[in-house]
C-alpha atoms as a PDB file:
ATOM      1  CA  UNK A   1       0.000   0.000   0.000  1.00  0.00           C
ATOM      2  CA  UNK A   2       1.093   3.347  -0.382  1.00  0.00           C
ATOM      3  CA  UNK A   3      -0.025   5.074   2.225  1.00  0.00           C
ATOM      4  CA  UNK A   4       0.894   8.576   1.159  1.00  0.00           C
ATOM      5  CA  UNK A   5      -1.870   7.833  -1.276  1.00  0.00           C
ATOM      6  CA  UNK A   6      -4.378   6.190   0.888  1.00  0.00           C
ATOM      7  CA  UNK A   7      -4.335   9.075   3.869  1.00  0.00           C
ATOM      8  CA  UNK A   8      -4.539  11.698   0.576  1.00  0.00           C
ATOM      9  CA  UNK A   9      -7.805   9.857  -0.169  1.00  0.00           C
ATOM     10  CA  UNK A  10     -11.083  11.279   1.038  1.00  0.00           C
ATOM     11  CA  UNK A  11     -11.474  10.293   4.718  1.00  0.00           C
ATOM     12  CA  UNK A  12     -14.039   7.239   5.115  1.00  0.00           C
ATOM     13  CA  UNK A  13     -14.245   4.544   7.685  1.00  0.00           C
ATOM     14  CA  UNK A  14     -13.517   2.007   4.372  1.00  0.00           C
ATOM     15  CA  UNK A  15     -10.152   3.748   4.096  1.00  0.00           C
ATOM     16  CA  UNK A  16      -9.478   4.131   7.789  1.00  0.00           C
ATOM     17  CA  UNK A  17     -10.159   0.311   8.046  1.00  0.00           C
ATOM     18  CA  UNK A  18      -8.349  -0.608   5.165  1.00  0.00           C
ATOM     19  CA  UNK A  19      -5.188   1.572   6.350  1.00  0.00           C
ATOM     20  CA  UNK A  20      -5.653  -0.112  10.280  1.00  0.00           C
ATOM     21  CA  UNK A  21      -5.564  -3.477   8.244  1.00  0.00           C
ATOM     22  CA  UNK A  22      -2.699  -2.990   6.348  1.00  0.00           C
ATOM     23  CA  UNK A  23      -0.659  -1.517   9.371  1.00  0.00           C
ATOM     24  CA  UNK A  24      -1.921  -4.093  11.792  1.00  0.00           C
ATOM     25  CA  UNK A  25       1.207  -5.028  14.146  1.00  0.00           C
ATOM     26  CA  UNK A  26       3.849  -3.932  12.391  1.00  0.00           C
ATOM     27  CA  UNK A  27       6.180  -1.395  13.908  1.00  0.00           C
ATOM     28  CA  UNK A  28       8.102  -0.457  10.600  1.00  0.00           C
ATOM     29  CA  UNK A  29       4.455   0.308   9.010  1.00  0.00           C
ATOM     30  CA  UNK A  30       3.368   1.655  12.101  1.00  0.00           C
ATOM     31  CA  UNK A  31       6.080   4.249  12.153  1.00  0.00           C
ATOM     32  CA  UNK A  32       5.415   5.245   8.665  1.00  0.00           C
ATOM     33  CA  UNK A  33       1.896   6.255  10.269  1.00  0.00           C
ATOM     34  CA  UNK A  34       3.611   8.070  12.690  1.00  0.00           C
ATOM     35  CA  UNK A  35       6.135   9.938  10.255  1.00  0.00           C
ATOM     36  CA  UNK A  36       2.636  11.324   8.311  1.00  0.00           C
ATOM     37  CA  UNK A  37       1.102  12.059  11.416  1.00  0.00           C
ATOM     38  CA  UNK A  38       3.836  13.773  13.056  1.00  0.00           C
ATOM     39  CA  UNK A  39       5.129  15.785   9.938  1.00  0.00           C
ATOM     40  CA  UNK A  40       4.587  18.928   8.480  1.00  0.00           C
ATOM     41  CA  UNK A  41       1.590  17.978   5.835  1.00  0.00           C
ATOM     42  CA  UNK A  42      -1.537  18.813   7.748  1.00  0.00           C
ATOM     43  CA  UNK A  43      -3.940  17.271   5.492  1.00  0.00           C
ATOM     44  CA  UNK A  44      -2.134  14.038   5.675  1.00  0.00           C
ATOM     45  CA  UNK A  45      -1.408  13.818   9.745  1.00  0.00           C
ATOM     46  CA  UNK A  46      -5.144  15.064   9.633  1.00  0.00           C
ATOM     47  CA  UNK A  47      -5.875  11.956   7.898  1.00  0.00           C
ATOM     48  CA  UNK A  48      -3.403   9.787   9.305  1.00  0.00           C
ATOM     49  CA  UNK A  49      -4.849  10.607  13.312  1.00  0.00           C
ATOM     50  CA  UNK A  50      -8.427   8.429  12.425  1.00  0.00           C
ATOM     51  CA  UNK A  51      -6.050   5.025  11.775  1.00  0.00           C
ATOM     52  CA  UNK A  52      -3.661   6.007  14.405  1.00  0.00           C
ATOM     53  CA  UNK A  53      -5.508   6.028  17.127  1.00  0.00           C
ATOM     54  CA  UNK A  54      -7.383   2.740  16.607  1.00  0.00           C
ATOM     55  CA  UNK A  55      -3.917   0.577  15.984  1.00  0.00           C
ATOM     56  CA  UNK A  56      -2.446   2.377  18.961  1.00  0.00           C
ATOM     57  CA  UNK A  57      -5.473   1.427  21.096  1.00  0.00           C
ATOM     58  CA  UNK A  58      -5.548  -2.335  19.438  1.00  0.00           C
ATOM     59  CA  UNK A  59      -1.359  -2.840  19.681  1.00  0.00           C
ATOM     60  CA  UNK A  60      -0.511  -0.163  22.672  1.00  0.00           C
ATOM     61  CA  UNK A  61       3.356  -1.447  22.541  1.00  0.00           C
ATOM     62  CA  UNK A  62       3.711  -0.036  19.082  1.00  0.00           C
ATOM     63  CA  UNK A  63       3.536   3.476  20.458  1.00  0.00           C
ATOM     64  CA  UNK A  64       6.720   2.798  22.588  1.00  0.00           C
ATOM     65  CA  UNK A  65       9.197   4.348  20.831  1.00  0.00           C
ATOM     66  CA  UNK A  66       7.076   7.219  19.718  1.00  0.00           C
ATOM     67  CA  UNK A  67       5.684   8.674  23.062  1.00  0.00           C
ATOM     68  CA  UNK A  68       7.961  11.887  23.283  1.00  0.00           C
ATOM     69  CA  UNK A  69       6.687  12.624  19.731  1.00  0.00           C
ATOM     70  CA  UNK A  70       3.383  12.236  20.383  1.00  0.00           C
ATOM     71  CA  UNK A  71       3.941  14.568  23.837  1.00  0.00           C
ATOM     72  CA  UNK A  72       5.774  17.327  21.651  1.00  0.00           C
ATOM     73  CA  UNK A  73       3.241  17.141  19.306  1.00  0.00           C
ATOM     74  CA  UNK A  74       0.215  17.844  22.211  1.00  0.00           C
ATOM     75  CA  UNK A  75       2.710  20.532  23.839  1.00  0.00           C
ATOM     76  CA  UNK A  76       2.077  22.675  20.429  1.00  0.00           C
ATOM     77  CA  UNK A  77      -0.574  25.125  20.969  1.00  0.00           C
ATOM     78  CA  UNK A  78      -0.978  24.986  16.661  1.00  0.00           C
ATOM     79  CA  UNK A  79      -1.967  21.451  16.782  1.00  0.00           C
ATOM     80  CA  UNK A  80      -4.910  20.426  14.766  1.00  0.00           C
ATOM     81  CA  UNK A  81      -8.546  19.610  16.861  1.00  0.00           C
ATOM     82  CA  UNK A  82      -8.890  15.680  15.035  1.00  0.00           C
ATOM     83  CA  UNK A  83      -4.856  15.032  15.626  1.00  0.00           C
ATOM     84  CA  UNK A  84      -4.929  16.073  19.209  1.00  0.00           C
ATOM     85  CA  UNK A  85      -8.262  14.160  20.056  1.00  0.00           C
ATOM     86  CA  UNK A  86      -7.007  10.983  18.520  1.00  0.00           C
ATOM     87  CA  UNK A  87      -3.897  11.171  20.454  1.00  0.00           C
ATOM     88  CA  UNK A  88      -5.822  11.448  23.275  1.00  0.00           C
ATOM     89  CA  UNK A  89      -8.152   8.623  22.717  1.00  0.00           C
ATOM     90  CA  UNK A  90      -5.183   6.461  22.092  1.00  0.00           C
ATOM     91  CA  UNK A  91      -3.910   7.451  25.506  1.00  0.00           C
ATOM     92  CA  UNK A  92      -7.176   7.053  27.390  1.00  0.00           C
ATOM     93  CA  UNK A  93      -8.158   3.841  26.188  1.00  0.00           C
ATOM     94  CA  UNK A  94      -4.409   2.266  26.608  1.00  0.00           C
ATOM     95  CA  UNK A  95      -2.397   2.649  29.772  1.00  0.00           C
ATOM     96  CA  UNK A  96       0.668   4.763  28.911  1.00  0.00           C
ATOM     97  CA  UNK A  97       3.667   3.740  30.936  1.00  0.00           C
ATOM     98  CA  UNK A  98       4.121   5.394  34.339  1.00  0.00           C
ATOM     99  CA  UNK A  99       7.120   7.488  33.533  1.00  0.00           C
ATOM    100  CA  UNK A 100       5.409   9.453  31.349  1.00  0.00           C
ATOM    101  CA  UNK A 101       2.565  10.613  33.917  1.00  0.00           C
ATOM    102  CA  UNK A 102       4.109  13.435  35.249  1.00  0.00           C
ATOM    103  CA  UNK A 103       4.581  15.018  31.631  1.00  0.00           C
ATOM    104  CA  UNK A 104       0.810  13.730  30.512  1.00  0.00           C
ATOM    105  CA  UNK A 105      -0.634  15.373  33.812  1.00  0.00           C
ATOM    106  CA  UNK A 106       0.769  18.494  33.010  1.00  0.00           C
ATOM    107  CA  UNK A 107      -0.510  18.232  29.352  1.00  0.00           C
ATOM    108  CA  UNK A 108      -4.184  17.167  30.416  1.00  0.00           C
ATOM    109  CA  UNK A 109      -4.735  19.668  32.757  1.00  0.00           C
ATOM    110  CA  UNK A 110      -3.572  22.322  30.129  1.00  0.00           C
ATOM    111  CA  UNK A 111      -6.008  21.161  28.177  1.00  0.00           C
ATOM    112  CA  UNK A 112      -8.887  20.962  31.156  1.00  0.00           C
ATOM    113  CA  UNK A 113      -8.231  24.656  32.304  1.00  0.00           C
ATOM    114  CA  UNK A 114      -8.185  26.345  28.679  1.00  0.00           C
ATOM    115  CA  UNK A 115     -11.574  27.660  28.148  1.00  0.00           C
ATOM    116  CA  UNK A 116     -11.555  26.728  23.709  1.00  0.00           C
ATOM    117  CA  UNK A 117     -10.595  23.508  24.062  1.00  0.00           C
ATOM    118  CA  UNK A 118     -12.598  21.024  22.096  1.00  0.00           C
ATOM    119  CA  UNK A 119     -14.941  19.183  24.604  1.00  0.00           C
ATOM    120  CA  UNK A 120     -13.801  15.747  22.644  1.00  0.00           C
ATOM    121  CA  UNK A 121     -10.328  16.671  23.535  1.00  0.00           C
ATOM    122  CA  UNK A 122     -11.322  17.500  27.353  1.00  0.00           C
ATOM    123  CA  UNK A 123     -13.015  14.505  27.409  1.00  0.00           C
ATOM    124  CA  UNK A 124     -10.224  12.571  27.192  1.00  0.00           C
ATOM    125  CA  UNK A 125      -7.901  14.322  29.222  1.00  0.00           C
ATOM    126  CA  UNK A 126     -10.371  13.811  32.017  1.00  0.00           C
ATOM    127  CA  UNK A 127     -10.402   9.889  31.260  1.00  0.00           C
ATOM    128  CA  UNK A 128      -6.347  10.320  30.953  1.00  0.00           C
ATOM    129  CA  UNK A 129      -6.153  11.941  34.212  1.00  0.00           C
ATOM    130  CA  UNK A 130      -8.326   9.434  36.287  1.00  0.00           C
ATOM    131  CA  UNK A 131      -6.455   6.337  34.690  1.00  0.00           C
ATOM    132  CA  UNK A 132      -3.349   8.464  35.929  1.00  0.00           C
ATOM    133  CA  UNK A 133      -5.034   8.815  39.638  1.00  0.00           C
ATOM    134  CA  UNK A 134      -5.875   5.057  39.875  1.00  0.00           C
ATOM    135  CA  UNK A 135      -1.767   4.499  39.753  1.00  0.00           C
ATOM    136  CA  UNK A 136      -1.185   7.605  41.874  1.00  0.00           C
ATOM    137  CA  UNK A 137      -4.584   7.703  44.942  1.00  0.00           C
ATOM    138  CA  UNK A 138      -3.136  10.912  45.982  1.00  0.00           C
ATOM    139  CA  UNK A 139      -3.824  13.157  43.382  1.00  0.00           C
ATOM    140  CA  UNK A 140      -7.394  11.761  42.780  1.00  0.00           C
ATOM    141  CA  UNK A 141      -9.010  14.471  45.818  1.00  0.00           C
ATOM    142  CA  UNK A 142      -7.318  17.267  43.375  1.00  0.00           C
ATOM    143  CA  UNK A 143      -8.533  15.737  40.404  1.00  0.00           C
ATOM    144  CA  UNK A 144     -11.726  15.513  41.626  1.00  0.00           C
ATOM    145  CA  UNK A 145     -12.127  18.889  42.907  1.00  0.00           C
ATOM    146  CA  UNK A 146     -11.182  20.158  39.293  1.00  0.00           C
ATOM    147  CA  UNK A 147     -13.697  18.514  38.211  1.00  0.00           C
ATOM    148  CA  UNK A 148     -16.667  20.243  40.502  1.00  0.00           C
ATOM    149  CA  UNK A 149     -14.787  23.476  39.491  1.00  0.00           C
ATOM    150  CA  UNK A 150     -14.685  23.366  35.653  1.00  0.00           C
ATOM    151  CA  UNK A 151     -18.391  21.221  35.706  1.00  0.00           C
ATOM    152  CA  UNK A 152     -20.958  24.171  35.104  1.00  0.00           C
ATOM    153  CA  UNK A 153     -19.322  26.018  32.549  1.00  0.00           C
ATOM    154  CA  UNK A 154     -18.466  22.855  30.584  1.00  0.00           C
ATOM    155  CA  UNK A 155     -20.050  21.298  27.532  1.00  0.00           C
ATOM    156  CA  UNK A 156     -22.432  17.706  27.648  1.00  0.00           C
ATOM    157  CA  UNK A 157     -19.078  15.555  26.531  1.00  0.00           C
ATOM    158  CA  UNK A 158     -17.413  16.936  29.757  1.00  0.00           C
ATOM    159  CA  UNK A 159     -20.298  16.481  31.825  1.00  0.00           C
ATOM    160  CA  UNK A 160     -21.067  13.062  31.129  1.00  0.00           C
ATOM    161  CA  UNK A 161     -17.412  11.882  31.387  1.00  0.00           C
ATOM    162  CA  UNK A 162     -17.255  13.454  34.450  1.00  0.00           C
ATOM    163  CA  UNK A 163     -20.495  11.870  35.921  1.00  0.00           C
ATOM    164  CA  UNK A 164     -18.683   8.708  35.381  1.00  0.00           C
ATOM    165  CA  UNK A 165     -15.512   9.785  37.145  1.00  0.00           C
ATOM    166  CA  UNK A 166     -17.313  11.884  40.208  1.00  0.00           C
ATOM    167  CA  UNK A 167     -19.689   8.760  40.487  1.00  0.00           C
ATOM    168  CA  UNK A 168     -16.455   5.969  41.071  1.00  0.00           C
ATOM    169  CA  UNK A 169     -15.264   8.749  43.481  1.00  0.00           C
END
């Protein structure tokens, strides 16, 4: 496959699926995804973000070697809304090793506290930051108390992922 081509291709769940297919488990294919969604054509790491995040979330060991990319890319305040929220997903719905959490905290809560953030992208932050808590009890009172802070002024995505979280306690 040439997957250059493929992500240039109108975005559809046929070509997503047919791009998660051909990647599958393979790291060297896997970090030709990452070199499209990590580089400097937006349309393409647009594209390449939909893929991403469900191979990450099916084979969580291929992002090893590419987690400070994937932090330096959610550090830049230019970052596009579908890249950032995949990343995200990927990270919320596969347990990122605990060296990184200090580093992912900070990025979450950026995210939680700026008032234009997509409510997709807050969404999973919040579901980042609780999978962080479960490793680390003592931040979850803090965490929690964000939560009741930020909860009025947020949008229905927030507010039901945060339901969830105040719920478990």
């Amino acid at each position: 496959m040439d997957l250059r081509h493929q992500l240039a291709l109108p975005q559809s769940k046929k070509n997503c699926t047919n791009i998660v297919t051909w990647v599958a488990n393979d790291i060297e294919k896997f970090a030709l995804l990452m070199n499209l969604l990590t580089g400097a054509e937006s349309r393409l790491a647009k594209h390449a973000a939909w893929p991403f995040s469900y191979i990450a979330i099916a084979h969580p060991k291929l992002l090893k070697p590419f987690y400070s990319r994937l932090f330096n890319l959610l550090e830049k305040n230019e970052i596009e809304t579908a890249i950032k929220r995949n990343i995200l997903r990927a990270f919320a719905k596969s347990k990122t090793p605990a060296k990184y959490d200090s580093r992912l905290l900070e990025i979450c809560y950026r995210i939680l506290n700026y008032k234009h953030e997509k409510p997709a992208a807050k969404a999973f932050s919040l579901s980042v930051i609780d999978e962080i808590c479960t490793r680390h009890p003592a931040l979850k009172q803090e965490f929690l108390e964000t939560i009741k802070l930020l909860f009025d002024s947020e949008s229905p995505a927030f507010k039901s992922r945060a339901r969830k979280i105040l719920l478990r306690g």
